[in-house]
PDB file of N, CA and C in Angstrom:
ATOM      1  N   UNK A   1     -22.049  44.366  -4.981  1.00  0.00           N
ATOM      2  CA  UNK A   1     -21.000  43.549  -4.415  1.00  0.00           C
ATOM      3  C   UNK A   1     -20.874  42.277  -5.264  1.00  0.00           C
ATOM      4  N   UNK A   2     -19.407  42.027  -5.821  1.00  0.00           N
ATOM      5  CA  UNK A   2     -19.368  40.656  -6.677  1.00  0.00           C
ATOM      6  C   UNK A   2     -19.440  39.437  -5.633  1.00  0.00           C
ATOM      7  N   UNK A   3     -19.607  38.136  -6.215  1.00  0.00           N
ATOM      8  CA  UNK A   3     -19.898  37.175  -5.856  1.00  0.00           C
ATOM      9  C   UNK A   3     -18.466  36.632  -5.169  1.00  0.00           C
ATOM     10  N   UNK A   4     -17.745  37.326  -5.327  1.00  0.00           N
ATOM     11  CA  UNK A   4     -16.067  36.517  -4.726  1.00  0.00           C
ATOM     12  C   UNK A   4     -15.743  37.831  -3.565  1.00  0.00           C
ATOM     13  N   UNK A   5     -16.769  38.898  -3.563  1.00  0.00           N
ATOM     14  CA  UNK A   5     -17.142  39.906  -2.637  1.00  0.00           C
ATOM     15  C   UNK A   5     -17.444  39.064  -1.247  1.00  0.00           C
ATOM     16  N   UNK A   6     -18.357  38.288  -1.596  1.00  0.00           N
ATOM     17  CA  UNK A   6     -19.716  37.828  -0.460  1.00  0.00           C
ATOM     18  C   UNK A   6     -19.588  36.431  -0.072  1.00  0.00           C
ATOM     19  N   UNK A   7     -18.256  35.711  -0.998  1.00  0.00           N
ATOM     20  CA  UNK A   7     -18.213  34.671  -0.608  1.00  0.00           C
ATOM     21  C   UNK A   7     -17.127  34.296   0.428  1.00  0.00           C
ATOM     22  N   UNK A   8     -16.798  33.612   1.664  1.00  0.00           N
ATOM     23  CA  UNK A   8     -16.010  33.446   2.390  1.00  0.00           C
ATOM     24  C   UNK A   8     -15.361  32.172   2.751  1.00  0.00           C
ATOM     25  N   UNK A   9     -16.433  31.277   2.075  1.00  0.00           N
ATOM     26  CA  UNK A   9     -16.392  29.757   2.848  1.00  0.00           C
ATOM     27  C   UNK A   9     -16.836  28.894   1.543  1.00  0.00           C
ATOM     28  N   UNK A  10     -15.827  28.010   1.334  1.00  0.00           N
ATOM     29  CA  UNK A  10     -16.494  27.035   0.251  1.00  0.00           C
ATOM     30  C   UNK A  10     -16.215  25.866   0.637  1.00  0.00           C
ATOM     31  N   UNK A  11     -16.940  24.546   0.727  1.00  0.00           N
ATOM     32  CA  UNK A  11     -17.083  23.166   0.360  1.00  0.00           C
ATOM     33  C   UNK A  11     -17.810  22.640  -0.417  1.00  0.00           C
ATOM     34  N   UNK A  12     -16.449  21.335  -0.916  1.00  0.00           N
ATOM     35  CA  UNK A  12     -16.573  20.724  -1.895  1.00  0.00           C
ATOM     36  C   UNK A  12     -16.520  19.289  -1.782  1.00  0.00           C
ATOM     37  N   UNK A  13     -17.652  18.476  -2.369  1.00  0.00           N
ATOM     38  CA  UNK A  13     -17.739  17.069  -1.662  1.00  0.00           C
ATOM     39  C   UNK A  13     -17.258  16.287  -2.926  1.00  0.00           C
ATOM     40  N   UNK A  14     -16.619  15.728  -3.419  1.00  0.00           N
ATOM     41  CA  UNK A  14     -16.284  14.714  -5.311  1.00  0.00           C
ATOM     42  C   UNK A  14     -15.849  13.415  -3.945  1.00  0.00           C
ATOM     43  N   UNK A  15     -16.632  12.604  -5.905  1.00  0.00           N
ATOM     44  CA  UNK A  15     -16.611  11.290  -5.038  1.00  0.00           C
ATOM     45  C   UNK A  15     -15.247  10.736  -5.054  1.00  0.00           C
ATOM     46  N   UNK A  16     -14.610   9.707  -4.630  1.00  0.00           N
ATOM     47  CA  UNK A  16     -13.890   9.260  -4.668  1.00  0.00           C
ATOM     48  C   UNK A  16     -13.504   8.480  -5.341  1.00  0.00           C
ATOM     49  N   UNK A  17     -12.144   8.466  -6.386  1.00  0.00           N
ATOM     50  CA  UNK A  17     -11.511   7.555  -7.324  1.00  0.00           C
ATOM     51  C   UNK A  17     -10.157   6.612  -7.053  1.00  0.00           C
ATOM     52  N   UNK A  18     -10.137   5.920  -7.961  1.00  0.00           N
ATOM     53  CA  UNK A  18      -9.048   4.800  -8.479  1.00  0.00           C
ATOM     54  C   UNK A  18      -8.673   5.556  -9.739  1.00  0.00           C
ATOM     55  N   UNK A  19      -8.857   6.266 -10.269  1.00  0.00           N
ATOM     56  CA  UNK A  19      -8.338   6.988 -11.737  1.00  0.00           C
ATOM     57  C   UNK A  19      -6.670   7.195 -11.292  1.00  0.00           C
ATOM     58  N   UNK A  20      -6.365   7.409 -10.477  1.00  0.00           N
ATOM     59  CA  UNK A  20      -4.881   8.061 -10.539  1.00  0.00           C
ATOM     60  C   UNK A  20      -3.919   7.230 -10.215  1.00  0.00           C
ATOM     61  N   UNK A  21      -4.141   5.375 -10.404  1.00  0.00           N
ATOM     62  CA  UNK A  21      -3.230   4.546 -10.160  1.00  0.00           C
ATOM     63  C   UNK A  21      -2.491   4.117 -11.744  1.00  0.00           C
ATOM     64  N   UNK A  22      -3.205   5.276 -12.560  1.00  0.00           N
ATOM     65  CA  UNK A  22      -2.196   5.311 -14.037  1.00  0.00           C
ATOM     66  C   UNK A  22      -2.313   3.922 -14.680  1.00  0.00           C
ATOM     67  N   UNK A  23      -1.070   3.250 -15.403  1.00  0.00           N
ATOM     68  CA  UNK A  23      -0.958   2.411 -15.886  1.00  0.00           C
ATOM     69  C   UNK A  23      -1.594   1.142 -14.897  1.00  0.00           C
ATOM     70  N   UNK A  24      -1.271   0.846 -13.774  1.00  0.00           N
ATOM     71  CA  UNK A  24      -1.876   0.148 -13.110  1.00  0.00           C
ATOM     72  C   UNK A  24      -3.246  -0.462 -13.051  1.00  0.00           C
ATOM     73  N   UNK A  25      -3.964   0.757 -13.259  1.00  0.00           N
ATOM     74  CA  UNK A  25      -5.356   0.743 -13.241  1.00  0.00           C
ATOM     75  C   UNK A  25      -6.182  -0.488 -13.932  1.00  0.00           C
ATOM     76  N   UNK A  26      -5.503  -0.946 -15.110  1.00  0.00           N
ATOM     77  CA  UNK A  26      -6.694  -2.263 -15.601  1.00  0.00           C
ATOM     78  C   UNK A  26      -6.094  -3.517 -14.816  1.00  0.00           C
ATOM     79  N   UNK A  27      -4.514  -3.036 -13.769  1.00  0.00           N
ATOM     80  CA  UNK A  27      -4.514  -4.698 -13.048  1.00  0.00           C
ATOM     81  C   UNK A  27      -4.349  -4.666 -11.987  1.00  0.00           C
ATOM     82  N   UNK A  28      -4.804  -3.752 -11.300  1.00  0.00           N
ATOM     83  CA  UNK A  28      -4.668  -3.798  -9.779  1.00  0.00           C
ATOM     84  C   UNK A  28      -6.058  -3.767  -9.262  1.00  0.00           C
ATOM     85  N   UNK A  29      -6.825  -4.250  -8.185  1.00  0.00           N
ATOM     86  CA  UNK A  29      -7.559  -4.542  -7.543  1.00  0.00           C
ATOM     87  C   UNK A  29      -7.942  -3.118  -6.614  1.00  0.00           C
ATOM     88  N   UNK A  30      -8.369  -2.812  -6.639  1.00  0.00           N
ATOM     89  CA  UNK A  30      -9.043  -1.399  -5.504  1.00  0.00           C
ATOM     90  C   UNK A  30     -10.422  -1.861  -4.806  1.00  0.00           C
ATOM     91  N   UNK A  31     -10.487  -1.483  -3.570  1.00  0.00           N
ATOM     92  CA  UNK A  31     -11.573  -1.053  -3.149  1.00  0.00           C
ATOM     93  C   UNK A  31     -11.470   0.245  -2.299  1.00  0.00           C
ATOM     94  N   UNK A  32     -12.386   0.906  -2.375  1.00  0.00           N
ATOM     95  CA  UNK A  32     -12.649   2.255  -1.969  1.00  0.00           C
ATOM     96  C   UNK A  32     -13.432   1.790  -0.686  1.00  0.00           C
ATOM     97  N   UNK A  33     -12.889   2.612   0.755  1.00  0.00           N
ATOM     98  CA  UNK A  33     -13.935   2.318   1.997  1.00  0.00           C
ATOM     99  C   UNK A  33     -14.869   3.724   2.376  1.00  0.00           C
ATOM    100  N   UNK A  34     -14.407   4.828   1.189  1.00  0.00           N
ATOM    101  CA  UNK A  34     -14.764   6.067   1.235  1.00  0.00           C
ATOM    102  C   UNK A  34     -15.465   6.482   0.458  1.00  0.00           C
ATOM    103  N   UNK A  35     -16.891   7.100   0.351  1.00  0.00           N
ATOM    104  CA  UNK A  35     -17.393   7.367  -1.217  1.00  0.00           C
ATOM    105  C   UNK A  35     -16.884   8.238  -1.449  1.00  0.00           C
ATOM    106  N   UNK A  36     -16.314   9.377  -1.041  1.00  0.00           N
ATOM    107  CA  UNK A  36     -16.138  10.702  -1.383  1.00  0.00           C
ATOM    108  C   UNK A  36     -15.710  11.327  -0.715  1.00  0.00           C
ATOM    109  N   UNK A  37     -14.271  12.388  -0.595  1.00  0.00           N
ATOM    110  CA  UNK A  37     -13.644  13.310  -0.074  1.00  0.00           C
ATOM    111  C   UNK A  37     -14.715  14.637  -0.244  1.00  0.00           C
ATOM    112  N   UNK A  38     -14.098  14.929   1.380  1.00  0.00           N
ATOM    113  CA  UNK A  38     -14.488  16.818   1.439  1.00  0.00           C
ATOM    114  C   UNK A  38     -13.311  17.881   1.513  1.00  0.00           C
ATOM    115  N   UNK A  39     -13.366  19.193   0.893  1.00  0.00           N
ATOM    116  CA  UNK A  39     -12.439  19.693   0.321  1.00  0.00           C
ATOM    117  C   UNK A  39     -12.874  21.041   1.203  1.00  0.00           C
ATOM    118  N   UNK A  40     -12.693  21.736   1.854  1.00  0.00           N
ATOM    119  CA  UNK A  40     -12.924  23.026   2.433  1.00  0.00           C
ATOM    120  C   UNK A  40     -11.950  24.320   1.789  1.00  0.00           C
ATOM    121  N   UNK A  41     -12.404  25.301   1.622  1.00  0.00           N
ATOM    122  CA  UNK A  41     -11.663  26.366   1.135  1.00  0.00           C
ATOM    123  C   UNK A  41     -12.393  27.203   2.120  1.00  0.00           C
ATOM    124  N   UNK A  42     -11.667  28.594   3.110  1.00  0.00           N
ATOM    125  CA  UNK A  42     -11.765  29.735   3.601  1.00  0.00           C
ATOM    126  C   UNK A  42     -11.138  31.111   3.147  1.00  0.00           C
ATOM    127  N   UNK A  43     -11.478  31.737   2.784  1.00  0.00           N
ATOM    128  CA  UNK A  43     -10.687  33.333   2.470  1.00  0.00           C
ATOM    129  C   UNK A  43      -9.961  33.550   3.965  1.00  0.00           C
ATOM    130  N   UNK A  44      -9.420  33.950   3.841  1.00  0.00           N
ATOM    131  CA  UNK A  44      -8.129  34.454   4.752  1.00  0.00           C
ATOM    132  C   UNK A  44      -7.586  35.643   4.306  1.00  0.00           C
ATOM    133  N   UNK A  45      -7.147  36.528   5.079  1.00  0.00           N
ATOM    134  CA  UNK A  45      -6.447  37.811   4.881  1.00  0.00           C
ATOM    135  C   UNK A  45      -5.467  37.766   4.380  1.00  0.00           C
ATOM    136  N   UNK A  46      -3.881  36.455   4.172  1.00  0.00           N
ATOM    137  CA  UNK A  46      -3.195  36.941   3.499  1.00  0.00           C
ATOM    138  C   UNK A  46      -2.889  35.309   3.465  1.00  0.00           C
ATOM    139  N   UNK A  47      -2.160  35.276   2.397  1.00  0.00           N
ATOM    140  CA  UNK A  47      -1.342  33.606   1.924  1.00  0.00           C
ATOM    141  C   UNK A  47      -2.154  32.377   2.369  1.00  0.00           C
ATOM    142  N   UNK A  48      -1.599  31.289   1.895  1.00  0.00           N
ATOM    143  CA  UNK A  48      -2.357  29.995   1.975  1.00  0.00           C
ATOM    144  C   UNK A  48      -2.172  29.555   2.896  1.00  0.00           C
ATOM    145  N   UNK A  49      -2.472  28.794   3.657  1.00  0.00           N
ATOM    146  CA  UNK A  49      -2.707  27.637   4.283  1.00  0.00           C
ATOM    147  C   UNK A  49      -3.289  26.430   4.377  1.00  0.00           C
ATOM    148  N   UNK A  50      -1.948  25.056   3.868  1.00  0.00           N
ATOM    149  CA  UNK A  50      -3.311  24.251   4.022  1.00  0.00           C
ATOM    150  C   UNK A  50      -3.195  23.080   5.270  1.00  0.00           C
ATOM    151  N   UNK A  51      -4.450  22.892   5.665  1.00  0.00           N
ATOM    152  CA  UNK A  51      -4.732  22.026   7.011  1.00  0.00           C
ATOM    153  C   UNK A  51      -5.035  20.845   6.876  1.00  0.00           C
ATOM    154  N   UNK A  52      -4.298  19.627   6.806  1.00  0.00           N
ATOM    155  CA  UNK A  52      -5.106  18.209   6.780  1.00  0.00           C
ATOM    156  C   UNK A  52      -5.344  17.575   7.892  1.00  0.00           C
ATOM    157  N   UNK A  53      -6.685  16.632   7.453  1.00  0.00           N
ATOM    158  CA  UNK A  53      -6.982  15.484   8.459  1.00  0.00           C
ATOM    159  C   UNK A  53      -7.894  14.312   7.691  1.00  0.00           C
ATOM    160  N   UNK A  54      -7.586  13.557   8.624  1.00  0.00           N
ATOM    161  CA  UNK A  54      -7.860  11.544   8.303  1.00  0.00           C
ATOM    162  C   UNK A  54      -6.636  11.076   9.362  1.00  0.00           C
ATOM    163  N   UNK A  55      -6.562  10.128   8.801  1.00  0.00           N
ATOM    164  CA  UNK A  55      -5.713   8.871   9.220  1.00  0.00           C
ATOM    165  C   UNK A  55      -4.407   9.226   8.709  1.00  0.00           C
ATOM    166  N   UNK A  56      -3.836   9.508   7.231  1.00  0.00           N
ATOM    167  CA  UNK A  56      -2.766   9.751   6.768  1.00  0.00           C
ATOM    168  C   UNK A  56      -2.586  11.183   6.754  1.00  0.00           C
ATOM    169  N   UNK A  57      -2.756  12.238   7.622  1.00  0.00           N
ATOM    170  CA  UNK A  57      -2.777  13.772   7.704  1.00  0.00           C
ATOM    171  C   UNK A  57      -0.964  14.057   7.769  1.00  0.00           C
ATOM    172  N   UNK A  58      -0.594  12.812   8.557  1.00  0.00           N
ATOM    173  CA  UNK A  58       0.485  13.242   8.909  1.00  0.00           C
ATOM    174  C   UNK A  58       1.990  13.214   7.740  1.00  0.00           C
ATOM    175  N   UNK A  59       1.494  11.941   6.369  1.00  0.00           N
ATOM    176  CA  UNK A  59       2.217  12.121   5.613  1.00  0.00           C
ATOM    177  C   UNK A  59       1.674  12.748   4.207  1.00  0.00           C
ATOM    178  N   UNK A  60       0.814  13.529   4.155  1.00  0.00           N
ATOM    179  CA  UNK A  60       0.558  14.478   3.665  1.00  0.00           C
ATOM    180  C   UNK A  60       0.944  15.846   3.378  1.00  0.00           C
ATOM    181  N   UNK A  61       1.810  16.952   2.024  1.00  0.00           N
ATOM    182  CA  UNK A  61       2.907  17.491   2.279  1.00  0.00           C
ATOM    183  C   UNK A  61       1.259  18.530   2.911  1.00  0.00           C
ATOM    184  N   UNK A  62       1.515  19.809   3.908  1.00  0.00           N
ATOM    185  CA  UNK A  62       0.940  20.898   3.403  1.00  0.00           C
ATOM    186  C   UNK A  62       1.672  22.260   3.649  1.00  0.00           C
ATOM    187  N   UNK A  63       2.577  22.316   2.918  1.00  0.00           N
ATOM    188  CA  UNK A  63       3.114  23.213   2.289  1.00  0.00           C
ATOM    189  C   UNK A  63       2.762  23.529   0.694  1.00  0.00           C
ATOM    190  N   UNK A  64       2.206  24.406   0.591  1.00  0.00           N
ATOM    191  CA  UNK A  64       1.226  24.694  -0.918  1.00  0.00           C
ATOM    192  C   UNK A  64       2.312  24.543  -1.871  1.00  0.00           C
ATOM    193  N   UNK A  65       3.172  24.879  -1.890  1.00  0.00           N
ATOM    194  CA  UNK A  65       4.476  24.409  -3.172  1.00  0.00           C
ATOM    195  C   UNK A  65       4.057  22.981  -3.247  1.00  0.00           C
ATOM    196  N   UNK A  66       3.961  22.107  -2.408  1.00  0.00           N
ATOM    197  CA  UNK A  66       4.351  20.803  -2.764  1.00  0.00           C
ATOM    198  C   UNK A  66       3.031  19.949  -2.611  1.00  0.00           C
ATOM    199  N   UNK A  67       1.656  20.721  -2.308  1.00  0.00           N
ATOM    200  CA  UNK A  67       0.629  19.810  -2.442  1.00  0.00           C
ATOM    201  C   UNK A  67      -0.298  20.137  -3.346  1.00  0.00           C
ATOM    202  N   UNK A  68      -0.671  19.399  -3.977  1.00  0.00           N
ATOM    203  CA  UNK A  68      -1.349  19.795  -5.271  1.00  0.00           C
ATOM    204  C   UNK A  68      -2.719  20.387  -5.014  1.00  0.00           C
ATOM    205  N   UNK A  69      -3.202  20.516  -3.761  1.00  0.00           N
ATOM    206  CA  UNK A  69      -4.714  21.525  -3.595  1.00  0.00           C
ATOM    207  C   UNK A  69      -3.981  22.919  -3.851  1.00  0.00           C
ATOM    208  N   UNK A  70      -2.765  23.126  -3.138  1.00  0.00           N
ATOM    209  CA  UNK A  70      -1.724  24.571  -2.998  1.00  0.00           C
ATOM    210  C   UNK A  70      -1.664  24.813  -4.560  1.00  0.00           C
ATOM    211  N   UNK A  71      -1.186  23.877  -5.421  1.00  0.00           N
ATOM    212  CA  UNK A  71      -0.932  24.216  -6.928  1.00  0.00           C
ATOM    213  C   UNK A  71      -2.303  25.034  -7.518  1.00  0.00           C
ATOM    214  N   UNK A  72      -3.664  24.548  -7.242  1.00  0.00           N
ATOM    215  CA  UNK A  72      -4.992  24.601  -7.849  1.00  0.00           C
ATOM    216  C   UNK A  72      -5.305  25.855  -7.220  1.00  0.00           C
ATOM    217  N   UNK A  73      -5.080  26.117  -6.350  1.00  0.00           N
ATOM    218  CA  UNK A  73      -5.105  27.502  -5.905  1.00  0.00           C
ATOM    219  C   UNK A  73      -4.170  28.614  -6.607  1.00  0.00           C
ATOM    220  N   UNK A  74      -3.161  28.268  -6.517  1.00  0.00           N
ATOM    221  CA  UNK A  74      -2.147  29.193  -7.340  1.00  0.00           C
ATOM    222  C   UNK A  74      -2.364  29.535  -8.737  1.00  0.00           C
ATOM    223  N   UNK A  75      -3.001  28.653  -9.446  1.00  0.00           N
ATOM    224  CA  UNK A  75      -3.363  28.912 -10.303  1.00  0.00           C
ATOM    225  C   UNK A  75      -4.687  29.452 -10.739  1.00  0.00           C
ATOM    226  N   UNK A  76      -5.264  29.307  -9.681  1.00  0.00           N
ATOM    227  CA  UNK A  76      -6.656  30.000  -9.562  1.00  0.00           C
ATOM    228  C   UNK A  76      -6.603  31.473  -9.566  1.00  0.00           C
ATOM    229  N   UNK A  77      -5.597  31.628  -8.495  1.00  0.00           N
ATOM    230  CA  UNK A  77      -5.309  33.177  -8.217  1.00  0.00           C
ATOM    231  C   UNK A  77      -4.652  33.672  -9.004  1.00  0.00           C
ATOM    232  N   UNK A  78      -3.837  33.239 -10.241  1.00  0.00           N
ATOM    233  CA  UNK A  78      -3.398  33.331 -11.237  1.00  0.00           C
ATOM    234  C   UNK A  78      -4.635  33.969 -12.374  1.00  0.00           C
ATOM    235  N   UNK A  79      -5.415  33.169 -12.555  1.00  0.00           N
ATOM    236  CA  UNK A  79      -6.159  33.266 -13.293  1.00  0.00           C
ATOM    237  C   UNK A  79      -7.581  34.300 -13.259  1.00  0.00           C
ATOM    238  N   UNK A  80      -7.372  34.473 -12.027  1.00  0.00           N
ATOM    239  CA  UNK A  80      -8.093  35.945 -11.527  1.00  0.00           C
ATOM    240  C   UNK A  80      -7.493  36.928 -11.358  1.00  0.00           C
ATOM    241  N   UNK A  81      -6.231  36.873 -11.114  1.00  0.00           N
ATOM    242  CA  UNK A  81      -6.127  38.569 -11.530  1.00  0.00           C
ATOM    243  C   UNK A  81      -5.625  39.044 -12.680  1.00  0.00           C
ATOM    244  N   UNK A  82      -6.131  38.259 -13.933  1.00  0.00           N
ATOM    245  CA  UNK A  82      -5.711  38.140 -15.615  1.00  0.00           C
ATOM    246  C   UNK A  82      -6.986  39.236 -15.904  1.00  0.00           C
ATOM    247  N   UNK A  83      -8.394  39.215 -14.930  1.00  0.00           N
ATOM    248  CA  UNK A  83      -9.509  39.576 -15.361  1.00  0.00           C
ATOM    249  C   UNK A  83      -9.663  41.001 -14.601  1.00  0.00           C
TER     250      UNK A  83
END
């Protein structure tokens, strides 16, 4: 049995950044009140779904076209069935 056989459930903990305020970044002020986001992935029987929560869940897109965890997946699944 392969390993994407047996696997069902993944989390993922990365710490948390200021990298993605772009040009901004050497003059804007940040503080982080979070060390680090958690990222959950489940196998499911058919298509994506994605589920948010925090404080800002609600303006968050999750429709996988338009949120970029949905993109990283698509291309994941892209990239597995190349093999």
């Amino acid at each position: 049995m392969s390993l994407k056989d047996r696997v069902s459930r993944v989390v993922v903990r990365v710490p948390a950044t200021t990298a993605n305020l772009g040009p901004g970044f050497d003059v804007h002020g940040l503080a982080l009140n979070v060390m680090y986001d958690v990222v959950e992935a489940e196998k499911i029987e058919a298509g994506l779904t994605i589920e948010v929560e925090g404080r800002y869940a609600k303006e968050i897109p999750t429709s996988p076209k338009m949120n970029t965890a949905g993109k990283v997946v698509f291309e994941l699944q892209r990239m597995f069935r190349g093999r």
